[in-house]
N, C-alpha and C. Protein backbone atom coordinates (compact mmCIF):
# COMPACT_ATOMS: atom_id res chain seq x y z
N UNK A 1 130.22 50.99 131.23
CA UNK A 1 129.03 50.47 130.61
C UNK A 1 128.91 48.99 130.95
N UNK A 2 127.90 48.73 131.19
CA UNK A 2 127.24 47.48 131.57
C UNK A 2 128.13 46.66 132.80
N UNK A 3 128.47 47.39 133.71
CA UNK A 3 129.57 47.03 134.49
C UNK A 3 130.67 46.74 134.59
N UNK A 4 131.35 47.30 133.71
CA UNK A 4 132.79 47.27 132.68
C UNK A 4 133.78 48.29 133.57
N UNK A 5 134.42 48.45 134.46
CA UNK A 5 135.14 48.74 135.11
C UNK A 5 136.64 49.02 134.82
N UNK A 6 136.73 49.91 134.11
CA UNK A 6 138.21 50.54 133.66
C UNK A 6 139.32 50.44 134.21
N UNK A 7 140.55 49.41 133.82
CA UNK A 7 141.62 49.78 135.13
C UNK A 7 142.35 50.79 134.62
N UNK A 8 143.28 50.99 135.59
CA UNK A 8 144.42 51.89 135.72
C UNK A 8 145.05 52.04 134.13
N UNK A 9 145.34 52.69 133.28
CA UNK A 9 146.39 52.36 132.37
C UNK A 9 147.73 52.92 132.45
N UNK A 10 148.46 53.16 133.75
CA UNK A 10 149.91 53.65 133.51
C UNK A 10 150.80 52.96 134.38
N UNK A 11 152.09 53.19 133.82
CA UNK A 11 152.95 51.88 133.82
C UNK A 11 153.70 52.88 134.66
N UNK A 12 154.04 52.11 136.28
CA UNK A 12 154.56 52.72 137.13
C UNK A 12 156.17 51.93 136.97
N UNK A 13 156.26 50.95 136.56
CA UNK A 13 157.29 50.45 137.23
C UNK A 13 157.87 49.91 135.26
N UNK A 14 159.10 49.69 135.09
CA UNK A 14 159.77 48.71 134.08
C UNK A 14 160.80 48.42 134.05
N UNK A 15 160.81 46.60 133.66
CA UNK A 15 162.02 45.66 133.59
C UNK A 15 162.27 45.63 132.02
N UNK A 16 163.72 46.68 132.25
CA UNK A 16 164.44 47.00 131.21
C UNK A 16 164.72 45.24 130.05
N UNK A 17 164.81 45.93 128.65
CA UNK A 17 165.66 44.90 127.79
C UNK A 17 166.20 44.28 128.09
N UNK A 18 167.68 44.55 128.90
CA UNK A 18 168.72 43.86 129.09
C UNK A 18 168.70 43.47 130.78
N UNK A 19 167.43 43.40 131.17
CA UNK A 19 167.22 43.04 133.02
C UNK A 19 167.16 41.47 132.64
N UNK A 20 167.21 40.58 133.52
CA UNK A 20 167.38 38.83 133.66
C UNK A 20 166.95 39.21 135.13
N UNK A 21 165.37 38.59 135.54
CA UNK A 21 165.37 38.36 137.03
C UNK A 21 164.90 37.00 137.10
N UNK A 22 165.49 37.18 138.09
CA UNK A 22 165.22 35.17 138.86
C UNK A 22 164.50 34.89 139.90
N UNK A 23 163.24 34.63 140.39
CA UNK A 23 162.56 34.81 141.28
C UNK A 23 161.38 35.28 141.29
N UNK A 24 160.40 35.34 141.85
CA UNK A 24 158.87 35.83 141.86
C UNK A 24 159.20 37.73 142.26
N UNK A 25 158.45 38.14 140.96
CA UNK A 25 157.70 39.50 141.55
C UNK A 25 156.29 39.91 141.96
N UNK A 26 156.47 40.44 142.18
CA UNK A 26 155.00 41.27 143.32
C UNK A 26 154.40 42.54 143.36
N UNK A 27 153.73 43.07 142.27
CA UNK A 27 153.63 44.75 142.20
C UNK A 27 152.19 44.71 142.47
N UNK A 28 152.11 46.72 142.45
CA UNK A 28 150.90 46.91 142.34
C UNK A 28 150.89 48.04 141.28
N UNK A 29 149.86 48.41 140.95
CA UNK A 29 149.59 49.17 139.94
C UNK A 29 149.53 48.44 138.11
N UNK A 30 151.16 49.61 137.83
CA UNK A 30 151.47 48.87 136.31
C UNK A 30 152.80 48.85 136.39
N UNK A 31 153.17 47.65 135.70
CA UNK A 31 154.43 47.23 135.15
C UNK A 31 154.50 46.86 133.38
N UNK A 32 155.76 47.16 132.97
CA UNK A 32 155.90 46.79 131.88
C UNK A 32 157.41 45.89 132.17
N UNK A 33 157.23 44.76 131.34
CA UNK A 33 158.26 43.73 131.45
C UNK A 33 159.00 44.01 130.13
N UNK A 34 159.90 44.37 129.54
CA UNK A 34 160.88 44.00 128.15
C UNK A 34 161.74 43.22 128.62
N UNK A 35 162.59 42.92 129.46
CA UNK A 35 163.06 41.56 129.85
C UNK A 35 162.99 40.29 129.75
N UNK A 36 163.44 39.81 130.57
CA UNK A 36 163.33 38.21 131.23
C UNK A 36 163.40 38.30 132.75
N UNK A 37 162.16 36.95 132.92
CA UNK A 37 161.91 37.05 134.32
C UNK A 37 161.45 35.19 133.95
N UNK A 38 162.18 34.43 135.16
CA UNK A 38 161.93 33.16 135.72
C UNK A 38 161.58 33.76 137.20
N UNK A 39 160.10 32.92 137.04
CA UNK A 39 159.59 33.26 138.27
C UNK A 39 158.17 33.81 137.67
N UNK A 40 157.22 34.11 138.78
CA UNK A 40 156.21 34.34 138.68
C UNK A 40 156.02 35.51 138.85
N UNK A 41 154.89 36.52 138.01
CA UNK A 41 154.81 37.85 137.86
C UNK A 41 153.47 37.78 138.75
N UNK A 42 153.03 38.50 140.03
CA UNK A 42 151.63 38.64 140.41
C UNK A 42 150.91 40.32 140.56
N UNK A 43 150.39 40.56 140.85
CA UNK A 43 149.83 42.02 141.03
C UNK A 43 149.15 41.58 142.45
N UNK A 44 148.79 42.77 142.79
CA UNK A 44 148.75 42.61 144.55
C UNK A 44 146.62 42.59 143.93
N UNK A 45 145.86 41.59 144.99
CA UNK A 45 144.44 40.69 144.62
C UNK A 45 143.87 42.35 144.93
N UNK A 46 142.24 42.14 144.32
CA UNK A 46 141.87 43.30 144.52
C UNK A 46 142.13 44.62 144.57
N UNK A 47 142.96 44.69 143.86
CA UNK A 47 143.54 46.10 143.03
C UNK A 47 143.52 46.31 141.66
N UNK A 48 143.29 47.58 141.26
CA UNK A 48 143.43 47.64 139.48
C UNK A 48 144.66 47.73 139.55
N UNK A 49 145.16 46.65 138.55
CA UNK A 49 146.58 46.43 138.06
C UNK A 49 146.45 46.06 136.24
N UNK A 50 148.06 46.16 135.79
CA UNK A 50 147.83 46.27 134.31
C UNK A 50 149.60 46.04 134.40
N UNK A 51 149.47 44.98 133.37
CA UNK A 51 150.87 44.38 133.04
C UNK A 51 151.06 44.40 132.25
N UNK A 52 152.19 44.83 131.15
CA UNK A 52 152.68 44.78 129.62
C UNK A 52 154.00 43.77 129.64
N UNK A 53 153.62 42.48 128.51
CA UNK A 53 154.75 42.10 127.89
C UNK A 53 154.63 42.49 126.99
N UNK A 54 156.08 42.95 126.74
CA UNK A 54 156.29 43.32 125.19
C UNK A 54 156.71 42.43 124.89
N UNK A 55 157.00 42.61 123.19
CA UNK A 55 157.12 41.82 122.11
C UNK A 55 158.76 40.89 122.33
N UNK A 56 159.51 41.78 122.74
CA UNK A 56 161.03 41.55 123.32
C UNK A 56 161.14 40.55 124.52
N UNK A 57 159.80 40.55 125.90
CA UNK A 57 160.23 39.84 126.74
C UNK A 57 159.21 38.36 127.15
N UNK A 58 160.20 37.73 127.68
CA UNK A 58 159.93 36.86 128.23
C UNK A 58 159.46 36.29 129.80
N UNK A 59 158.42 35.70 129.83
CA UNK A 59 158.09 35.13 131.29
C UNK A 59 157.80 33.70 131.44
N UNK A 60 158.82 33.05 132.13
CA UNK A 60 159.08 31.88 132.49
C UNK A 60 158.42 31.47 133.97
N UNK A 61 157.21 31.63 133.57
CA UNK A 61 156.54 31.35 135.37
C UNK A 61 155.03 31.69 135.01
N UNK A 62 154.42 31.81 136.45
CA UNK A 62 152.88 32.25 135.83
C UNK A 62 152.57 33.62 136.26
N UNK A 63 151.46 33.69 135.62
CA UNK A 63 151.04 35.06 135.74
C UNK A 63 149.92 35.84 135.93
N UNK A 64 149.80 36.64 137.08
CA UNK A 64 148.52 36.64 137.90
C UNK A 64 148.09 38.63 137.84
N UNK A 65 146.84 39.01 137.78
CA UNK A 65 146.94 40.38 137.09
C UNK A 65 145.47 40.73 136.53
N UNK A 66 145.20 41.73 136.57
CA UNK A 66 143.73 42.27 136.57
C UNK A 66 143.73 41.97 134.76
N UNK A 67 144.36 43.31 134.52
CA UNK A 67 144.63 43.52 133.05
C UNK A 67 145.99 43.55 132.29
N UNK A 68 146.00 42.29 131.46
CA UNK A 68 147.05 41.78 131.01
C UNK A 68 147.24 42.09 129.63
N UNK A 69 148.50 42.89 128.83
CA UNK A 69 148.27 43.15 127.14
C UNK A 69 149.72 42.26 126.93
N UNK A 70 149.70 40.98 126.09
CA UNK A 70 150.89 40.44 126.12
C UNK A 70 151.24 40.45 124.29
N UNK A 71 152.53 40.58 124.50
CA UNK A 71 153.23 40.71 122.66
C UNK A 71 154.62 39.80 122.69
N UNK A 72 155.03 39.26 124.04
CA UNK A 72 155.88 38.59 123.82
C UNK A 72 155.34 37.38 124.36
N UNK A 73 156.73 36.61 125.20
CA UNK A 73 156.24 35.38 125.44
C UNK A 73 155.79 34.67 126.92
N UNK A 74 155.04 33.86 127.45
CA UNK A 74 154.43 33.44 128.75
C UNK A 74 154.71 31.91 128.93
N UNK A 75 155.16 31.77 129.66
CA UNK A 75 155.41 29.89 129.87
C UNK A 75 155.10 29.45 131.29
N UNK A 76 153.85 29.49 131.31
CA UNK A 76 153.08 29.49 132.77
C UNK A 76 151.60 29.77 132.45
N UNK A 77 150.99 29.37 133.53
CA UNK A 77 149.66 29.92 133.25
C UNK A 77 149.17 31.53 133.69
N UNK A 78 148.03 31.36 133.02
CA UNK A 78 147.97 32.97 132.88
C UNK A 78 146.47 33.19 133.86
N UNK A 79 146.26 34.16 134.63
CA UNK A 79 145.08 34.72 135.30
C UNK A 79 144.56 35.64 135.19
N UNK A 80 143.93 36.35 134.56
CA UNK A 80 143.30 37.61 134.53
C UNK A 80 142.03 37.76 134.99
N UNK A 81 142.17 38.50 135.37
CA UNK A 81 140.92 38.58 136.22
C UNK A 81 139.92 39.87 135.59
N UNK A 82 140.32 40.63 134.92
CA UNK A 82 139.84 41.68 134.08
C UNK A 82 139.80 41.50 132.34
N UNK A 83 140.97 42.55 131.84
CA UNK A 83 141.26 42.13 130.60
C UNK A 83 142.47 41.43 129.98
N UNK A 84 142.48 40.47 129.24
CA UNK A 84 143.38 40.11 128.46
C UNK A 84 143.61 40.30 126.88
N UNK A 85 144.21 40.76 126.66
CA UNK A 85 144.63 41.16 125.26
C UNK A 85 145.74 40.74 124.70
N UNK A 86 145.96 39.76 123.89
CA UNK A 86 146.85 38.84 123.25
C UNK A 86 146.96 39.32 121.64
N UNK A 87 148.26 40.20 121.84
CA UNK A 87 148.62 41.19 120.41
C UNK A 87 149.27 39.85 119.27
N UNK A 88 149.49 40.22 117.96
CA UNK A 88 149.52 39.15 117.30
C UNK A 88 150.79 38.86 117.41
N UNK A 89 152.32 39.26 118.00
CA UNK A 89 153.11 38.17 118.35
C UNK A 89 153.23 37.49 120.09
N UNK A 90 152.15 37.74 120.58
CA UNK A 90 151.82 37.00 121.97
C UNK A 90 151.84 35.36 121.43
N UNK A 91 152.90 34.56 122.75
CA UNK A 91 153.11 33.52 122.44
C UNK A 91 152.87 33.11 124.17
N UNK A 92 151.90 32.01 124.70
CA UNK A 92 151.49 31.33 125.60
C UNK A 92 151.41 30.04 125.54
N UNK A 93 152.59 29.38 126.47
CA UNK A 93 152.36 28.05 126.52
C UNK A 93 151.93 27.73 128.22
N UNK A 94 150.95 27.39 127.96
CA UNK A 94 150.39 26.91 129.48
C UNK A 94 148.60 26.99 129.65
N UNK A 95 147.66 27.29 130.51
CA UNK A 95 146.36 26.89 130.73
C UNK A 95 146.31 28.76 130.90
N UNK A 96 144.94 29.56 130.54
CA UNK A 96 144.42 30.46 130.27
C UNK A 96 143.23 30.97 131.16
N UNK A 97 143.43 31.50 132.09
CA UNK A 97 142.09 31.45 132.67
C UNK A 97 141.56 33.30 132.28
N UNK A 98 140.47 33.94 131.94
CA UNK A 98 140.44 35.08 131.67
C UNK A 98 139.14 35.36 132.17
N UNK A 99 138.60 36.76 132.18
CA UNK A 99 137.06 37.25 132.19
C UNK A 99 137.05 37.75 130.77
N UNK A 100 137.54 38.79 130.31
CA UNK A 100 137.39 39.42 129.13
C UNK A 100 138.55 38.83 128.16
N UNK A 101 138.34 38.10 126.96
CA UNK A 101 139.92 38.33 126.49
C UNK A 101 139.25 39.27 124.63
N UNK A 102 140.60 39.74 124.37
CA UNK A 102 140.55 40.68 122.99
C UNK A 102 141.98 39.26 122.34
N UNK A 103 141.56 39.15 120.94
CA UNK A 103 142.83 38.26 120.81
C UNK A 103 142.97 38.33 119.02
N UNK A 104 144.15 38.81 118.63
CA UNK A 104 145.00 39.28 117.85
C UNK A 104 145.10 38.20 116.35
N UNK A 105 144.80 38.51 115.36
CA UNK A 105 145.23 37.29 114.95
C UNK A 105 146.96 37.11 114.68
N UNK A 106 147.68 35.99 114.48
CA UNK A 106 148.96 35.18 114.62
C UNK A 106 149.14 35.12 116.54
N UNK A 107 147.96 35.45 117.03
CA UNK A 107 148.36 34.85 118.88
C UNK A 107 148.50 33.47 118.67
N UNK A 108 149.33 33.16 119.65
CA UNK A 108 149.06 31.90 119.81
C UNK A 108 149.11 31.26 121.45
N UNK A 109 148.41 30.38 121.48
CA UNK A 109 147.91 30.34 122.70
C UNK A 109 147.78 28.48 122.75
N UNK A 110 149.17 28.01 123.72
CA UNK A 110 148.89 26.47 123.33
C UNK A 110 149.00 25.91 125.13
N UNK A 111 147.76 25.77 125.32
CA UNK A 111 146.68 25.58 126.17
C UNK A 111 145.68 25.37 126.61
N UNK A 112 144.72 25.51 127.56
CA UNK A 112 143.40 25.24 127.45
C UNK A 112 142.99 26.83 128.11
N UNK A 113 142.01 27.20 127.37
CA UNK A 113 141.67 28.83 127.53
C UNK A 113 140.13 28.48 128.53
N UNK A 114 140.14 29.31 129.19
CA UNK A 114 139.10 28.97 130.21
C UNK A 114 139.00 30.29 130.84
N UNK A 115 137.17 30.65 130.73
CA UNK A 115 136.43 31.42 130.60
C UNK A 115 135.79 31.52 131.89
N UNK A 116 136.61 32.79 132.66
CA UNK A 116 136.08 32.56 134.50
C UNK A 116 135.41 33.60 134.92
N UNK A 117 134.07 33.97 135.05
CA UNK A 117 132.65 35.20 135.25
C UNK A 117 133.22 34.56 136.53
N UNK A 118 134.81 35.85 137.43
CA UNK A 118 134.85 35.92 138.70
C UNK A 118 134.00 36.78 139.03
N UNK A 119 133.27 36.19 140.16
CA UNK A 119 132.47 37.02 141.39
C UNK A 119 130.72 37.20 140.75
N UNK A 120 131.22 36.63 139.77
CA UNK A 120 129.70 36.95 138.97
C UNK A 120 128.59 35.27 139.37
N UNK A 121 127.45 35.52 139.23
CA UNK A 121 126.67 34.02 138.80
C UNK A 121 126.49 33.84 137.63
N UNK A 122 125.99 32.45 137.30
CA UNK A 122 126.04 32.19 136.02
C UNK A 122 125.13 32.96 135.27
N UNK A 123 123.85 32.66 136.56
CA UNK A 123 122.64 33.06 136.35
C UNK A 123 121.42 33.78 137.09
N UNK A 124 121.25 34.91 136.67
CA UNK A 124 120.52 35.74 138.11
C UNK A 124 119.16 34.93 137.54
N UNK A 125 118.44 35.00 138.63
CA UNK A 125 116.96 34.28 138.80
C UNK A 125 116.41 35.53 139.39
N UNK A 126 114.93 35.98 138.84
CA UNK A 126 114.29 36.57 139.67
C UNK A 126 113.52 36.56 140.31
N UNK A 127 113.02 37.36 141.47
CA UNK A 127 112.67 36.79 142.72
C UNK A 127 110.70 35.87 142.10
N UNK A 128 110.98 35.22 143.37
CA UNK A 128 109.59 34.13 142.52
C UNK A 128 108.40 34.55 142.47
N UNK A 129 107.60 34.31 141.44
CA UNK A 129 106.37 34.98 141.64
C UNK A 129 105.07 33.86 142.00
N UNK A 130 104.19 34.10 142.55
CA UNK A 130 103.24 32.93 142.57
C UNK A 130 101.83 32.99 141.31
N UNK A 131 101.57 32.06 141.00
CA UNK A 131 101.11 31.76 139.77
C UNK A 131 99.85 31.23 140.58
N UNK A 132 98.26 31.77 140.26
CA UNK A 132 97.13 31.02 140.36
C UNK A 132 96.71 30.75 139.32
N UNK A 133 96.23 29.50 139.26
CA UNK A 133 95.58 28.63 137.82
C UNK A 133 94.39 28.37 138.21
């Protein structure tokens, strides 16, 4: 509806509780993080992708991703390019860039949240008409 474009919702891939990674990851599809990860989480551009932090894990880097549902914590900036959904123990320290966000109350979000209509214009104009007076 109204150009609302559904992603993927299943979680192909997950970084267990007790995983510690060090370094940038790179998926496509879905991931779910319960871990810890230093380093940057991305989803491969122009693909429906969908990332879960849970409430348990942590991400020490930034984070790049169509559709994002976060319950734990982010220490980096965040990109979504679809949806973001910030459950009420989602904790973000860093700059926010989103298209859609849904947001929880006790989120917290200590940053600057910034509101990005990718690929879109601000403003469609329609085509001109001529006016006789």
């Amino acid at each position: 509806m109204f150009g609302f474009k559904p992603t993927k919702n299943t979680i192909d891939s997950l970084i267990g509780l007790t995983t510690n990674i060090e370094g940038n990851i790179y998926f496509k599809g879905g991931l779910r993080i319960d871990g810890h990860v230093k380093g940057d989480v991305i989803a491969e551009a122009n693909e429906s992708s969908m990332l879960v932090i849970s409430e348990q894990a942590k991400v020490d880097g930034a984070v790049r991703v169509a559709h994002l549902v976060v319950n734990g914590e982010i220490v980096g900036n965040v990109y979504s390019t679809d949806l973001l959904e910030l459950q009420p123990k989602a904790r973000i320290i860093g700059d926010v860039y989103y298209k859609t966000l849904e947001m929880h109350g006790g989120a917290l979000v200590a940053g600057k949240l910034t509101h990005d209509q990718i690929g879109e214009p601000l403003l469609k104009l329609a085509s001109p008409v001529n006016v006789k007076t």
